[in-house]
Protein backbone atom coordinates (compact mmCIF):
# COMPACT_ATOMS: atom_id res chain seq x y z
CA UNK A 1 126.33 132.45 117.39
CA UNK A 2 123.19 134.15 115.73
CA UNK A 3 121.38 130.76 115.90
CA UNK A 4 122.22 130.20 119.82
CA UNK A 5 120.47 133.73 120.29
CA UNK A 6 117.80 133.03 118.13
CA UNK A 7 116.74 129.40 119.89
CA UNK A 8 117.51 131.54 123.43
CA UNK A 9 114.64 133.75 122.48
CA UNK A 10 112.02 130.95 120.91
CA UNK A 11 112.44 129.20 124.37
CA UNK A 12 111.80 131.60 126.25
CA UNK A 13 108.46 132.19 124.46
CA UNK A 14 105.28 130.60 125.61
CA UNK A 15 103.26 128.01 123.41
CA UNK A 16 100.66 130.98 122.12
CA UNK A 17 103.31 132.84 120.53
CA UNK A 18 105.61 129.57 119.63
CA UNK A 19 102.29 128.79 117.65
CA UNK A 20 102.68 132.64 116.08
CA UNK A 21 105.74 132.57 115.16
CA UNK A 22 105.65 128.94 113.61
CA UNK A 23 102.64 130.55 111.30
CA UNK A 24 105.17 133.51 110.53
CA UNK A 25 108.03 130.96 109.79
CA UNK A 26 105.34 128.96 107.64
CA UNK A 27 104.35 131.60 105.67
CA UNK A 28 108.21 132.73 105.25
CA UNK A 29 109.03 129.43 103.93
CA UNK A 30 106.42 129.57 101.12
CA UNK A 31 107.64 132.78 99.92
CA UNK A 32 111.32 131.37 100.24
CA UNK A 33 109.95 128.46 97.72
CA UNK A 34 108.39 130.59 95.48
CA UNK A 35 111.36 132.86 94.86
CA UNK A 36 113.37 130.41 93.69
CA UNK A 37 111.24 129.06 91.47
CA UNK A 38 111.12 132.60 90.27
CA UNK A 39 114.68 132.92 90.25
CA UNK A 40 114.91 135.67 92.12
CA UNK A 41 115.81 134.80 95.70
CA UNK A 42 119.39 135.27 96.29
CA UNK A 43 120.26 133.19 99.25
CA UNK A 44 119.02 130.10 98.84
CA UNK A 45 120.57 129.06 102.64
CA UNK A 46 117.55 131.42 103.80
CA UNK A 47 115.45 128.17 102.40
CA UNK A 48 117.55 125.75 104.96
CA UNK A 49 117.85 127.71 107.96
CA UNK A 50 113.74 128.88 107.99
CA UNK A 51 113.36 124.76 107.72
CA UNK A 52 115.52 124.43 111.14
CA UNK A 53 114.00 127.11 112.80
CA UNK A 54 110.50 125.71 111.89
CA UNK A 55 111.70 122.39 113.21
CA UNK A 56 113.45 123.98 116.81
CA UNK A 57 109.83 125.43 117.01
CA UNK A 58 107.93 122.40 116.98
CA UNK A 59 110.42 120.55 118.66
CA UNK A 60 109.82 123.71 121.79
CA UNK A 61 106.32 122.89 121.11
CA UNK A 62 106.41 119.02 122.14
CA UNK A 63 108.88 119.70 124.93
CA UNK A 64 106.55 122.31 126.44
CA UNK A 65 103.39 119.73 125.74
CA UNK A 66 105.04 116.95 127.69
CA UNK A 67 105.80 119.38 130.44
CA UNK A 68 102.13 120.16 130.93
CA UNK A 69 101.70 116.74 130.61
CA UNK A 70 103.88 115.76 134.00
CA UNK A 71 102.62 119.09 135.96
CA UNK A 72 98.86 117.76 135.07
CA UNK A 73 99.98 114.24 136.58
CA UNK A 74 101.80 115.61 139.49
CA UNK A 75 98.95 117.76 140.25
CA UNK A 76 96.68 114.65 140.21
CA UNK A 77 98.95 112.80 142.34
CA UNK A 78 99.17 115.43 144.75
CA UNK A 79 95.27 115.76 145.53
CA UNK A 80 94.78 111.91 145.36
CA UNK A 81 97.52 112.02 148.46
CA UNK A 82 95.42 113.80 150.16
């Protein structure tokens, strides 16, 4: 349930803070890494699940790409109609 609310909010986010929060997730996953090679990270789902969300995010990134992509074309379509 936690991950349908979670994926909820990351779409409705625009690609400047998608890019933010992928940096955030980044960064997150390093220190993930490094704690258990310390040995001292307790969870080691945490490791897993910050993968999938950094993987949702880029996946939200190409999706919103492409639709600039087909608004850029219909706009272009639109004025050579004219």
């Amino acid at each position: 349930m936690k991950q349908a609310e979670s994926l909820k909010q990351l779409k409705a986010l625009d690609s400047k803070a998608l890019a933010k929060e992928l940096t955030a997730s980044n960064k997150k996953l390093v220190e993930l890494r490094f704690s258990a090679k310390m040995r001292k990270l307790k969870n080691y789902q945490e490791i897993g699940l910050e993968r999938k969300k950094i993987a949702q995010i880029w996946t939200l990134l190409g999706e919103k790409a492409i639709e600039e992509i087909i608004k850029a074309e219909e706009t272009g379509k639109a004025k050579d109609a004219k």
